[in-house]
PDB file of N, CA and C in Angstrom:
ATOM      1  N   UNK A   1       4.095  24.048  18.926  1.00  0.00           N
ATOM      2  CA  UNK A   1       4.888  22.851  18.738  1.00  0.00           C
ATOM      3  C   UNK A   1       4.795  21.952  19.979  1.00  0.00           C
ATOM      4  N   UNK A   2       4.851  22.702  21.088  1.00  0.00           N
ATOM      5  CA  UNK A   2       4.856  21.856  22.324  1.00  0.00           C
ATOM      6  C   UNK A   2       2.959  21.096  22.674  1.00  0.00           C
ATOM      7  N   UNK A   3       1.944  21.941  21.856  1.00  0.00           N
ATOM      8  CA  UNK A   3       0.932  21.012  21.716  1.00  0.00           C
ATOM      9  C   UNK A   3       1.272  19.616  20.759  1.00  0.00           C
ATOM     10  N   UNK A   4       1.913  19.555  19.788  1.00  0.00           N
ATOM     11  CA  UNK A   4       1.905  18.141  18.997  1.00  0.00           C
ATOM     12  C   UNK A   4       2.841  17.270  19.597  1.00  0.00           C
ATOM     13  N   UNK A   5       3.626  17.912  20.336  1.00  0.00           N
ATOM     14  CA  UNK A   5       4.725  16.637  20.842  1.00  0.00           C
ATOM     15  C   UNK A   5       3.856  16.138  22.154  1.00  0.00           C
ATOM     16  N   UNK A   6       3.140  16.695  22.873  1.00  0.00           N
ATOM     17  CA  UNK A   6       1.920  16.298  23.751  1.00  0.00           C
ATOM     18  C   UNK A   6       0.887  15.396  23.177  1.00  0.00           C
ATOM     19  N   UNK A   7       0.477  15.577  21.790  1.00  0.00           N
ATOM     20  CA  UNK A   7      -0.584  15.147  21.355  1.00  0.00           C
ATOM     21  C   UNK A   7      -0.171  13.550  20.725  1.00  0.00           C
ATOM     22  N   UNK A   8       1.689  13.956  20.157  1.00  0.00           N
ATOM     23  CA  UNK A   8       1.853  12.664  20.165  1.00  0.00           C
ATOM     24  C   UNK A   8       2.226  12.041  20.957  1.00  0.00           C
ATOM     25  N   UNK A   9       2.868  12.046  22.387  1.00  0.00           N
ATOM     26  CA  UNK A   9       2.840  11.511  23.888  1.00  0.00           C
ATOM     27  C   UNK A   9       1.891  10.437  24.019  1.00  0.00           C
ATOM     28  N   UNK A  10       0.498  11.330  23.902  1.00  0.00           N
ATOM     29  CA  UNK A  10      -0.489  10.970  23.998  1.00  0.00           C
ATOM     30  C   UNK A  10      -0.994   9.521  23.512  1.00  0.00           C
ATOM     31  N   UNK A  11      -0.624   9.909  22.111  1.00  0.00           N
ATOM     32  CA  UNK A  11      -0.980   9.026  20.825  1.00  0.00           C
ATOM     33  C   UNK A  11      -0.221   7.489  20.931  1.00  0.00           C
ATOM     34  N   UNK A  12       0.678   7.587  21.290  1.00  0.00           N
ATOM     35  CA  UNK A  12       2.184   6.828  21.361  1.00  0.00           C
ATOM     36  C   UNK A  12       1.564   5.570  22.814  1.00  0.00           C
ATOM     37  N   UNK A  13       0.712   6.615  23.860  1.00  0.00           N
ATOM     38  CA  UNK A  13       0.621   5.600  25.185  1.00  0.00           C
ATOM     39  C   UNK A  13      -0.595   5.282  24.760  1.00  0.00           C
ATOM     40  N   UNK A  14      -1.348   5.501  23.786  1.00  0.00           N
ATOM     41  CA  UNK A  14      -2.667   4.745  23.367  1.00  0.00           C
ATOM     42  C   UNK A  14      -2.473   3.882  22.206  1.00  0.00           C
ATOM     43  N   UNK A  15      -1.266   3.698  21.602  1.00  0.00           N
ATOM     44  CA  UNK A  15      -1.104   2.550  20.620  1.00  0.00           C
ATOM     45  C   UNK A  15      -0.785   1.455  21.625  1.00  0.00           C
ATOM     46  N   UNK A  16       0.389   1.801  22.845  1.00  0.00           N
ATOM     47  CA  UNK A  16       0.808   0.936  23.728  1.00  0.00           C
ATOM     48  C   UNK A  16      -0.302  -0.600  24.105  1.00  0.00           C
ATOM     49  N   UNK A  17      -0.952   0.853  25.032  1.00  0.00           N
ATOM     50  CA  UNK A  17      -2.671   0.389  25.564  1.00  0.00           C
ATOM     51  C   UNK A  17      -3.321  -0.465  24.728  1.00  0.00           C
ATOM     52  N   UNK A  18      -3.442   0.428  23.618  1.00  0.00           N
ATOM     53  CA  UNK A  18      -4.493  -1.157  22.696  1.00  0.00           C
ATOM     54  C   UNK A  18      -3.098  -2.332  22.287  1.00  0.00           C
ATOM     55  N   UNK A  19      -2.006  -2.091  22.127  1.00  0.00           N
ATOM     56  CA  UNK A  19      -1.629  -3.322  21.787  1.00  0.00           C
ATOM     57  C   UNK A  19      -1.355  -4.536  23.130  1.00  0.00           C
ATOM     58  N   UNK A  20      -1.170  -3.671  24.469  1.00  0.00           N
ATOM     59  CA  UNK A  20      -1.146  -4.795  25.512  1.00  0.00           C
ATOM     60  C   UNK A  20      -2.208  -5.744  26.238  1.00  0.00           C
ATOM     61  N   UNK A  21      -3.381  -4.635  25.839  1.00  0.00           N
ATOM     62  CA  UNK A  21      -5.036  -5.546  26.109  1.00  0.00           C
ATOM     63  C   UNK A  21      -5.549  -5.628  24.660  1.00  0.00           C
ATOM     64  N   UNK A  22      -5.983  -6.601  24.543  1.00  0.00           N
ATOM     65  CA  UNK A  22      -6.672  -7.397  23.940  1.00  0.00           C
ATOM     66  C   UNK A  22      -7.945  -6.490  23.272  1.00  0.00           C
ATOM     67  N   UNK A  23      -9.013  -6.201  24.120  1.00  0.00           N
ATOM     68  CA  UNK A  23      -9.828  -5.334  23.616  1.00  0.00           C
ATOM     69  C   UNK A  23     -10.236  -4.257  24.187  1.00  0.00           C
ATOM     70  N   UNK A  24      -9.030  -3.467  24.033  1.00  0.00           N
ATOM     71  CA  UNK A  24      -8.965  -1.791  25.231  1.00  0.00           C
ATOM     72  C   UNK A  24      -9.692  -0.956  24.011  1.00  0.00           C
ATOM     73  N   UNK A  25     -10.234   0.035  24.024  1.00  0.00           N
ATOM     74  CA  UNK A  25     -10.005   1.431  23.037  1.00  0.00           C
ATOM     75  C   UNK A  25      -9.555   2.513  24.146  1.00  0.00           C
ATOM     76  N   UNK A  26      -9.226   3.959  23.420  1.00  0.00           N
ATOM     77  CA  UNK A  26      -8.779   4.507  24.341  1.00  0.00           C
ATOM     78  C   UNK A  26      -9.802   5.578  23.465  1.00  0.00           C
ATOM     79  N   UNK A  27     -10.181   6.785  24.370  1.00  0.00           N
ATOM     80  CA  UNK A  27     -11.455   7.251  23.859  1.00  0.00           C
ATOM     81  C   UNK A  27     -12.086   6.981  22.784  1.00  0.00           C
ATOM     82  N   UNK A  28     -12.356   5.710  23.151  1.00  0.00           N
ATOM     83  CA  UNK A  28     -13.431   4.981  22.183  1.00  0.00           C
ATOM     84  C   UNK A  28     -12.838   4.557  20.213  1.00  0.00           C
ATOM     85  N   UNK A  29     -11.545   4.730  20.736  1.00  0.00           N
ATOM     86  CA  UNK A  29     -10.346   4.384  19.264  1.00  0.00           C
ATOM     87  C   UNK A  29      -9.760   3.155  19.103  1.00  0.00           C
ATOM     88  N   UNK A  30      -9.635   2.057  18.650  1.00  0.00           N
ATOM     89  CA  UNK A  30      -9.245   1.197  19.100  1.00  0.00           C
ATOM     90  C   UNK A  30      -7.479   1.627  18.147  1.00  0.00           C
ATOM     91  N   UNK A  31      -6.576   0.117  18.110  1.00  0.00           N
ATOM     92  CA  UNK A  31      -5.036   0.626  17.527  1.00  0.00           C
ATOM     93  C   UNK A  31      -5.257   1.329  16.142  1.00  0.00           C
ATOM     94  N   UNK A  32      -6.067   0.918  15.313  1.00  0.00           N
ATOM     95  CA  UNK A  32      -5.191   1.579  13.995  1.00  0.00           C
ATOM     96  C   UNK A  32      -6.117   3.253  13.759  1.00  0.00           C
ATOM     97  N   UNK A  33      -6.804   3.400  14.527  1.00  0.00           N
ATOM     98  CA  UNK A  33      -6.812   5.168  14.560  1.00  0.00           C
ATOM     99  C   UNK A  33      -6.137   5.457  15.213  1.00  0.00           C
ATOM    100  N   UNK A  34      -5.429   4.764  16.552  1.00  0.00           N
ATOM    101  CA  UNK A  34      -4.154   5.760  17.072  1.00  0.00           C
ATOM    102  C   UNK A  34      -2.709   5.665  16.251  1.00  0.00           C
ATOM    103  N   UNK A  35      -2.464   4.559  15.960  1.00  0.00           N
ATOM    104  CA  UNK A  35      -1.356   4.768  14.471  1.00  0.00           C
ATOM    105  C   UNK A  35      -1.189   5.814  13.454  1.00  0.00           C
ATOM    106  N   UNK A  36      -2.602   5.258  13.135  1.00  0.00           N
ATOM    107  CA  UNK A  36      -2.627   6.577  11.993  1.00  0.00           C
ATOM    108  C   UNK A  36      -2.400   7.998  12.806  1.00  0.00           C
ATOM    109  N   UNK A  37      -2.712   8.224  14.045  1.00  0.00           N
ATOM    110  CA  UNK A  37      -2.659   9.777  14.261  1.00  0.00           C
ATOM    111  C   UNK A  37      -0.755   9.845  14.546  1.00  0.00           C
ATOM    112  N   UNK A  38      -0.268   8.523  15.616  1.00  0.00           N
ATOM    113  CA  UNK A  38       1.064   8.548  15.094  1.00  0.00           C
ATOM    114  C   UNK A  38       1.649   9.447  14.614  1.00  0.00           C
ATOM    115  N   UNK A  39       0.965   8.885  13.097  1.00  0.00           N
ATOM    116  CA  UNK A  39       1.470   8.814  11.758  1.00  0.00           C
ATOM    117  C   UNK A  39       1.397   9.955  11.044  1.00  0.00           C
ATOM    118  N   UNK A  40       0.129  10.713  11.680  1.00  0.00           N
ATOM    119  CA  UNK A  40      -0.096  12.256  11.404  1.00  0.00           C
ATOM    120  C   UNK A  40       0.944  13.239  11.848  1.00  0.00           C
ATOM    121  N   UNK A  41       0.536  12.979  13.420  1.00  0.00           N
ATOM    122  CA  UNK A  41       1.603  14.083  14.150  1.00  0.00           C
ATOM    123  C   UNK A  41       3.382  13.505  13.844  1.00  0.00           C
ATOM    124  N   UNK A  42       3.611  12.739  13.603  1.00  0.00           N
ATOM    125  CA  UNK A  42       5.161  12.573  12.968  1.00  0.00           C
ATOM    126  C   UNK A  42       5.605  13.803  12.113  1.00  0.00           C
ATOM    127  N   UNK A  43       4.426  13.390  11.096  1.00  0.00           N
ATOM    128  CA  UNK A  43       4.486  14.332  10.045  1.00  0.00           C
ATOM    129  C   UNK A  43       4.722  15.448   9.880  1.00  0.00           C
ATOM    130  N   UNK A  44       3.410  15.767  10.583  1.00  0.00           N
ATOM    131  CA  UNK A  44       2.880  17.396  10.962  1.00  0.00           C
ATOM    132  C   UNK A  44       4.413  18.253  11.598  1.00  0.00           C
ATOM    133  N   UNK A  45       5.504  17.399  12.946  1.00  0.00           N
ATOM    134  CA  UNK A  45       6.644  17.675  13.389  1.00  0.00           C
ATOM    135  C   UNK A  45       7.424  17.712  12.653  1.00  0.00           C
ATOM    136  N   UNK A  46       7.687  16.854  12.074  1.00  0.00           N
ATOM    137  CA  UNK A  46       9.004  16.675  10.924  1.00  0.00           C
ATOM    138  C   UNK A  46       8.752  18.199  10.036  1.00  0.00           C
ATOM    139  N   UNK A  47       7.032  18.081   9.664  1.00  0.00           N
ATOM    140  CA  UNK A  47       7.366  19.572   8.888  1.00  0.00           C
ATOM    141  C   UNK A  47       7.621  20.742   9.018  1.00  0.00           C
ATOM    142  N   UNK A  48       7.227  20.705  10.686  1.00  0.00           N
ATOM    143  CA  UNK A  48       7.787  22.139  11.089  1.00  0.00           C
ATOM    144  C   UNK A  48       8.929  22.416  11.724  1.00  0.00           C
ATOM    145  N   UNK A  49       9.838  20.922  11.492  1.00  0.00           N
ATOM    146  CA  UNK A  49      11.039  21.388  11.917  1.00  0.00           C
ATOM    147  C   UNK A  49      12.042  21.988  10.752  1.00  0.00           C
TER     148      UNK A  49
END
């Protein structure tokens, strides 16, 4: 559990990143693959709580 709340940490300061520059990616992702992972690991938490 303490890997996905890391992974979404992660995820959360790379939506930041692409939304404050213009044309950042963050390992090579630009915003809406880090959303979507977001959007994954939300999930993935919520279900194992």
């Amino acid at each position: 559990m303490e890997k996905l709340f890391k992974e979404l940490e992660y995820a959360k300061k790379a939506v930041i990143s692409t939304l404050e520059k213009e044309n950042c990616l963050v390992d090579m992702h630009g915003l809406s693959y880090w959303a979507g992972k977001v959007e994954r690991l939300r999930k993935e938490i919520k279900g194992n709580l």
